[in-house]
N, C-alpha and C. Protein backbone atom coordinates (compact mmCIF):
# COMPACT_ATOMS: atom_id res chain seq x y z
N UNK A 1 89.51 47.95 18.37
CA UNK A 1 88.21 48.39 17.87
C UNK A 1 87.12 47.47 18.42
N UNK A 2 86.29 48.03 18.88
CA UNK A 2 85.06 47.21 19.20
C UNK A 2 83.89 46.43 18.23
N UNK A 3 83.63 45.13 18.73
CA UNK A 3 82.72 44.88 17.64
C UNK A 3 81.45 44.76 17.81
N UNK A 4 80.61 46.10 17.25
CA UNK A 4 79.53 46.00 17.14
C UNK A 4 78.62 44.72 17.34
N UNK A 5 78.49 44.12 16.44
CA UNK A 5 77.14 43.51 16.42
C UNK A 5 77.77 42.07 17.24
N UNK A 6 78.94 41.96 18.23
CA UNK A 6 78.81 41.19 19.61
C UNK A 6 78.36 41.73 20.28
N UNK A 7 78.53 43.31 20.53
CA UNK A 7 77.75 43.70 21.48
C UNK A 7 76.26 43.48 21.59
N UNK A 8 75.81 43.92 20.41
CA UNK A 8 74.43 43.98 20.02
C UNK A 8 73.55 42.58 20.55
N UNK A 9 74.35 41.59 20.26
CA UNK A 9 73.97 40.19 19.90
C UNK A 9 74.11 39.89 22.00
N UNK A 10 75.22 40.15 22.24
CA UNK A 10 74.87 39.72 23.56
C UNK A 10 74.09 40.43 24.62
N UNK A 11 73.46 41.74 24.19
CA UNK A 11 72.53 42.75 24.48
C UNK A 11 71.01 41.94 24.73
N UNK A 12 70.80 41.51 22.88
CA UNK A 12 69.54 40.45 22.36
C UNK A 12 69.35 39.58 23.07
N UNK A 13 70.82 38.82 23.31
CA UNK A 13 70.02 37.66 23.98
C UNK A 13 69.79 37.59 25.58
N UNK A 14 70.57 38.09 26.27
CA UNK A 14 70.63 38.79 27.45
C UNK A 14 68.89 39.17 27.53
N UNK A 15 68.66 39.90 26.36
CA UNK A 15 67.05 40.55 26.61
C UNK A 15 66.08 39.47 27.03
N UNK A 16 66.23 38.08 26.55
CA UNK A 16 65.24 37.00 26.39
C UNK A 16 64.89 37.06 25.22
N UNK A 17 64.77 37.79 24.58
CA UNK A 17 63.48 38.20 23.30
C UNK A 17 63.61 37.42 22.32
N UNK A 18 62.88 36.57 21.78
CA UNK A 18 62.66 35.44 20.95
C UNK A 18 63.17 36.50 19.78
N UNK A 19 64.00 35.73 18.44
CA UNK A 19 65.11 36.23 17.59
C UNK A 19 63.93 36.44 16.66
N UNK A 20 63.24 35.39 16.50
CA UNK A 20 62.65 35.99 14.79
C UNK A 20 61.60 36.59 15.22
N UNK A 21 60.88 37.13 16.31
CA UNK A 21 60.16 37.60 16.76
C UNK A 21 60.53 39.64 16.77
N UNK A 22 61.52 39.33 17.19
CA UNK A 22 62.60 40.65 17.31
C UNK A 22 62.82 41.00 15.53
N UNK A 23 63.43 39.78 15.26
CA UNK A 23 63.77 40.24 13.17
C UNK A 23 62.30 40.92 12.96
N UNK A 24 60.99 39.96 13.12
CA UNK A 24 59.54 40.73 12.62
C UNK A 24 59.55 42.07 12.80
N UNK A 25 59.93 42.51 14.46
CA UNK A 25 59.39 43.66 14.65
C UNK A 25 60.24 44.32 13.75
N UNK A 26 61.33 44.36 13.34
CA UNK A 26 62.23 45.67 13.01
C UNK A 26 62.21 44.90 11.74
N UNK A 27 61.17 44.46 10.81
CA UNK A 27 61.34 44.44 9.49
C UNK A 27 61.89 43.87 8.82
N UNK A 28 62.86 42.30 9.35
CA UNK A 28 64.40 42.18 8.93
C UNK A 28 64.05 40.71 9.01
N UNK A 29 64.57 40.09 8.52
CA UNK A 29 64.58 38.59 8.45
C UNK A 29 65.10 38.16 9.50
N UNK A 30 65.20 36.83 9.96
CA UNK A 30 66.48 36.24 10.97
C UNK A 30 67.40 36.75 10.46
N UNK A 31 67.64 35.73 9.65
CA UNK A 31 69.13 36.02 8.61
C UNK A 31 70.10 37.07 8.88
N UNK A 32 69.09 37.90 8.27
CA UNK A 32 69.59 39.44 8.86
C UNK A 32 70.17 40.00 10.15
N UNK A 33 69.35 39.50 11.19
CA UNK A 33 69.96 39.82 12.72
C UNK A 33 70.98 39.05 12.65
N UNK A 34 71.06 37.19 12.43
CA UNK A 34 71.95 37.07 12.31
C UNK A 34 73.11 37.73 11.85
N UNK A 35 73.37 37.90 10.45
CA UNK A 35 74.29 38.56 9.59
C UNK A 35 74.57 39.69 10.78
N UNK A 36 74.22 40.43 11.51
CA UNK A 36 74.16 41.72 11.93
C UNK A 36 75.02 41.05 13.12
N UNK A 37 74.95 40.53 13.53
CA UNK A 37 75.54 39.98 14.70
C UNK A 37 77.25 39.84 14.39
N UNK A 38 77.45 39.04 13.21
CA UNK A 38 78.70 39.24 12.75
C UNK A 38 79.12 40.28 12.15
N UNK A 39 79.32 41.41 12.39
CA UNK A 39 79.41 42.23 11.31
C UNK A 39 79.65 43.04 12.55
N UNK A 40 80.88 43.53 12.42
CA UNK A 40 81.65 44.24 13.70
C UNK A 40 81.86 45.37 13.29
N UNK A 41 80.94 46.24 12.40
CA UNK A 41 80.83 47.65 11.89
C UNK A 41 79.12 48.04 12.09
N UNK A 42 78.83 47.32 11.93
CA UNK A 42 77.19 47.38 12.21
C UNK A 42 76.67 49.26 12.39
N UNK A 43 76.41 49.26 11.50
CA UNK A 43 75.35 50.81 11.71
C UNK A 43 75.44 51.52 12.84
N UNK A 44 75.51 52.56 13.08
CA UNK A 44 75.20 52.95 14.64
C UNK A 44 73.57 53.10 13.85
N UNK A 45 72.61 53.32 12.61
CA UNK A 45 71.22 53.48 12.68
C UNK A 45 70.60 52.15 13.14
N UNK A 46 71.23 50.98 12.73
CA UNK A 46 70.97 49.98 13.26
C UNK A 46 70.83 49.32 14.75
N UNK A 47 71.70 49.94 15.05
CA UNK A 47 72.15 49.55 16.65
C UNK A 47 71.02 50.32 17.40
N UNK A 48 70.96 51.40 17.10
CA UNK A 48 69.80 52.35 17.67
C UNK A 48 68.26 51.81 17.36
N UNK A 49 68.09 50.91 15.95
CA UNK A 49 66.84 50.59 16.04
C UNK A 49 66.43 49.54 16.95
N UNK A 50 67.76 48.22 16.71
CA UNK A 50 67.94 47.39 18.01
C UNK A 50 67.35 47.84 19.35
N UNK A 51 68.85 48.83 19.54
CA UNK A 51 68.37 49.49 21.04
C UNK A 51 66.77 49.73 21.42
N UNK A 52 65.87 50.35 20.39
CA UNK A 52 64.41 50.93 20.42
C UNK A 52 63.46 49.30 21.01
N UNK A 53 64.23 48.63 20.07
CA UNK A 53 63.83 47.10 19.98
C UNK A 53 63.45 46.37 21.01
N UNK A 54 64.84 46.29 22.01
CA UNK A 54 64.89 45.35 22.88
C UNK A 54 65.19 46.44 24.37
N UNK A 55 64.34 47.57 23.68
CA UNK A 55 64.75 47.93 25.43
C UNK A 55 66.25 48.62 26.14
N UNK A 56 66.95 48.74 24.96
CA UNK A 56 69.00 48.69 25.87
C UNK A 56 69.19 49.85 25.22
N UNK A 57 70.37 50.51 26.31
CA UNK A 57 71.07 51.37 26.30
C UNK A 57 72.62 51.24 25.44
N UNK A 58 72.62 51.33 24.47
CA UNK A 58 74.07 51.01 23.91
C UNK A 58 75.46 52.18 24.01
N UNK A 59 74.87 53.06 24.85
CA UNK A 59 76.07 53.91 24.71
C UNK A 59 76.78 54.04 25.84
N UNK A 60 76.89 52.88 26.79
CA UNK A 60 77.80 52.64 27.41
C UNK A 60 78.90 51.84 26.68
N UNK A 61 78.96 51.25 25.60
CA UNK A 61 79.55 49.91 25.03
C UNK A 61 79.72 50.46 23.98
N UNK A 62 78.99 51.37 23.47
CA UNK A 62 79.15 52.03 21.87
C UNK A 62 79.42 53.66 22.35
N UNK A 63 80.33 54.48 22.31
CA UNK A 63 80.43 55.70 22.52
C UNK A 63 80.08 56.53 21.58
N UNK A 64 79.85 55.64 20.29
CA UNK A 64 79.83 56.61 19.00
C UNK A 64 78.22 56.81 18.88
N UNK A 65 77.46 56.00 19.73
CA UNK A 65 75.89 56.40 20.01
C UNK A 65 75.73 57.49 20.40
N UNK A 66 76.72 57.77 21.99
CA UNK A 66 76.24 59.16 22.28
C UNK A 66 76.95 60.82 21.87
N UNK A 67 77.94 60.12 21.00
CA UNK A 67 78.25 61.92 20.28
C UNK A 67 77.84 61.66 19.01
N UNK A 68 76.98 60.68 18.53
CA UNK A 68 76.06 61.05 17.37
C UNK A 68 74.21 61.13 17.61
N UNK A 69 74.09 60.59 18.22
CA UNK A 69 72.99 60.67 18.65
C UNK A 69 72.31 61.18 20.54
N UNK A 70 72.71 62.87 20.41
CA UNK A 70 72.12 63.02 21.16
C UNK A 70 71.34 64.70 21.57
N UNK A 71 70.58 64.82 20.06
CA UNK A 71 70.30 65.83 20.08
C UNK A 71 68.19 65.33 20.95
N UNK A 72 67.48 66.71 21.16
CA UNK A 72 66.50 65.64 21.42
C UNK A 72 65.42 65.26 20.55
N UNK A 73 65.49 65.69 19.70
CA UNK A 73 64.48 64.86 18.67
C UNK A 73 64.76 63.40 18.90
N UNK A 74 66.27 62.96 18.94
CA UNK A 74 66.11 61.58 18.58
C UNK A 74 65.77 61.05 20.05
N UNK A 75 65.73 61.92 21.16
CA UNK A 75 65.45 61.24 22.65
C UNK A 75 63.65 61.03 22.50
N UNK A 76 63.35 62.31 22.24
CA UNK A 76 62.05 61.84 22.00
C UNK A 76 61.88 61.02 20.93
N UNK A 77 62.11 60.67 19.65
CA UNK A 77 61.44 59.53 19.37
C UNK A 77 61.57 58.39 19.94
N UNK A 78 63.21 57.78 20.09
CA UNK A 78 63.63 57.33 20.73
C UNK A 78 62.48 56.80 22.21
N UNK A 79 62.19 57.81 23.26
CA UNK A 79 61.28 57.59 24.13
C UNK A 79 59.69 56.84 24.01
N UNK A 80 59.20 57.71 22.87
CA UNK A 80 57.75 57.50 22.01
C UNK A 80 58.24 56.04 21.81
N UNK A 81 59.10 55.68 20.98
CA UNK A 81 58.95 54.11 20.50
C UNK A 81 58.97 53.26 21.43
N UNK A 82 59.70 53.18 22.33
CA UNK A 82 60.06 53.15 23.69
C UNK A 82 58.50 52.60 24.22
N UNK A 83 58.00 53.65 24.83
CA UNK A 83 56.65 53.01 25.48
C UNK A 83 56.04 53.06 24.38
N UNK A 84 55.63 52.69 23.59
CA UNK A 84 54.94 52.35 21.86
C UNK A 84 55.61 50.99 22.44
N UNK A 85 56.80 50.25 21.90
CA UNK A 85 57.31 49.36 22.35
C UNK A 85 56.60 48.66 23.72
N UNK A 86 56.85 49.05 24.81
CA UNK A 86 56.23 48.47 26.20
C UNK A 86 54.81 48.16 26.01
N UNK A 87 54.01 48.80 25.53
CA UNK A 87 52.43 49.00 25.37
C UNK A 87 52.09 47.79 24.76
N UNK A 88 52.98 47.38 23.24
CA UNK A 88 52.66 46.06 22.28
C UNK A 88 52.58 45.16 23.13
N UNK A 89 54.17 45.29 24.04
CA UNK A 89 54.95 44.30 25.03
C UNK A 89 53.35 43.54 25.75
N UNK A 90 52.82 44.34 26.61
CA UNK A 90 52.17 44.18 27.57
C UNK A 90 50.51 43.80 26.77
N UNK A 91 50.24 44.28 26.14
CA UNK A 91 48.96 43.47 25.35
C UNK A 91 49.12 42.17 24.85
N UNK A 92 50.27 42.04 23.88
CA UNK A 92 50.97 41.08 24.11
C UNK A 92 50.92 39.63 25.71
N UNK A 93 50.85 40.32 26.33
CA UNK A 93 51.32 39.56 27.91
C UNK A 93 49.90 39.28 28.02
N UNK A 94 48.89 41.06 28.30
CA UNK A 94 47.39 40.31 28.72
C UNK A 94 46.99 39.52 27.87
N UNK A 95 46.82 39.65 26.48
CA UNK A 95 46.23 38.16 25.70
C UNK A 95 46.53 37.12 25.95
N UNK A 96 48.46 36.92 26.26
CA UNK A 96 48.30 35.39 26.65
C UNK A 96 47.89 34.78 27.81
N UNK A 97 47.77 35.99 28.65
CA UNK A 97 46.51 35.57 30.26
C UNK A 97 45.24 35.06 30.09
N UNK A 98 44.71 36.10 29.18
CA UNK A 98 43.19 36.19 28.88
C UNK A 98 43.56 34.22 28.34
N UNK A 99 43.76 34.06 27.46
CA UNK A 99 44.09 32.42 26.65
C UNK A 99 44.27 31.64 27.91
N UNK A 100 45.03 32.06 28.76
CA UNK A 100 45.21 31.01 29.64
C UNK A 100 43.62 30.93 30.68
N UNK A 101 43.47 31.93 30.68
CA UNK A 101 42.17 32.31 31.80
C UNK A 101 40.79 31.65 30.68
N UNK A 102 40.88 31.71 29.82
CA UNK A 102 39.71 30.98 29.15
C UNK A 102 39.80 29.37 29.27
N UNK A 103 41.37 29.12 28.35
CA UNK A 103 41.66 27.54 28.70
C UNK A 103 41.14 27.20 30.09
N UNK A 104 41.57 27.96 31.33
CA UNK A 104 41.47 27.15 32.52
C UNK A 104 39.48 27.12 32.45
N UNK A 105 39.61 28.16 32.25
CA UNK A 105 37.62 28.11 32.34
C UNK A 105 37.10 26.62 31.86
N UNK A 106 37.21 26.89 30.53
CA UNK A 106 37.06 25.10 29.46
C UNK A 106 37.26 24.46 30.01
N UNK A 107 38.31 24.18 31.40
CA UNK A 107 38.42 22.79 31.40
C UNK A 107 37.88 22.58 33.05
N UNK A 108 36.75 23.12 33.48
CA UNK A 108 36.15 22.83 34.86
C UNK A 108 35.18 22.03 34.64
């Protein structure tokens, strides 16, 4: 049997994505991702919010993703959160330019 939330967990960190940063977005404490990480039953709703999370495809590694989830409602939301997701990502990115591009200004 496969265990979920190793997969999950070496998915996360593989991503880069800072942990309690990742817990914020999806509502959840560290703790929680932690806990989730051990826990080798882990949700497939979970795994899928992950997946939305960090960007990954889990149904190469999880098969039970794609004969439960693959009607397309859930592709389209799935998608929507998706670039919803990228969009934060990247404002995210320009602000910390803009910060850096001011700092450098301040200090001529």
């Amino acid at each position: 049997m496969i265990h979920r939330g190793e997969i999950v967990e070496q998915a996360v960190r593989a991503s880069g994505q800072n942990l309690s940063k990742l817990a914020k977005r999806l509502g959840k404490s560290r703790k929680w991702l932690y806990d989730s990480f051990e826990n080798p039953n882990l949700s497939l709703e979970y795994v899928l919010e992950i997946s939305k999370a960090i960007h990954f495809d889990f149904t190469e590694q999880i098969p039970e993703l794609r004969r439960n989830y693959t009607n397309n409602e859930g592709d389209q939301a799935m998608e929507e959160t998706t670039w919803k997701d990228k969009y934060i990502h990247l404002l995210e990115e320009h602000q910390k330019l803009l910060a850096k591009l001011i700092e450098f200004q301040a200090s001529r």
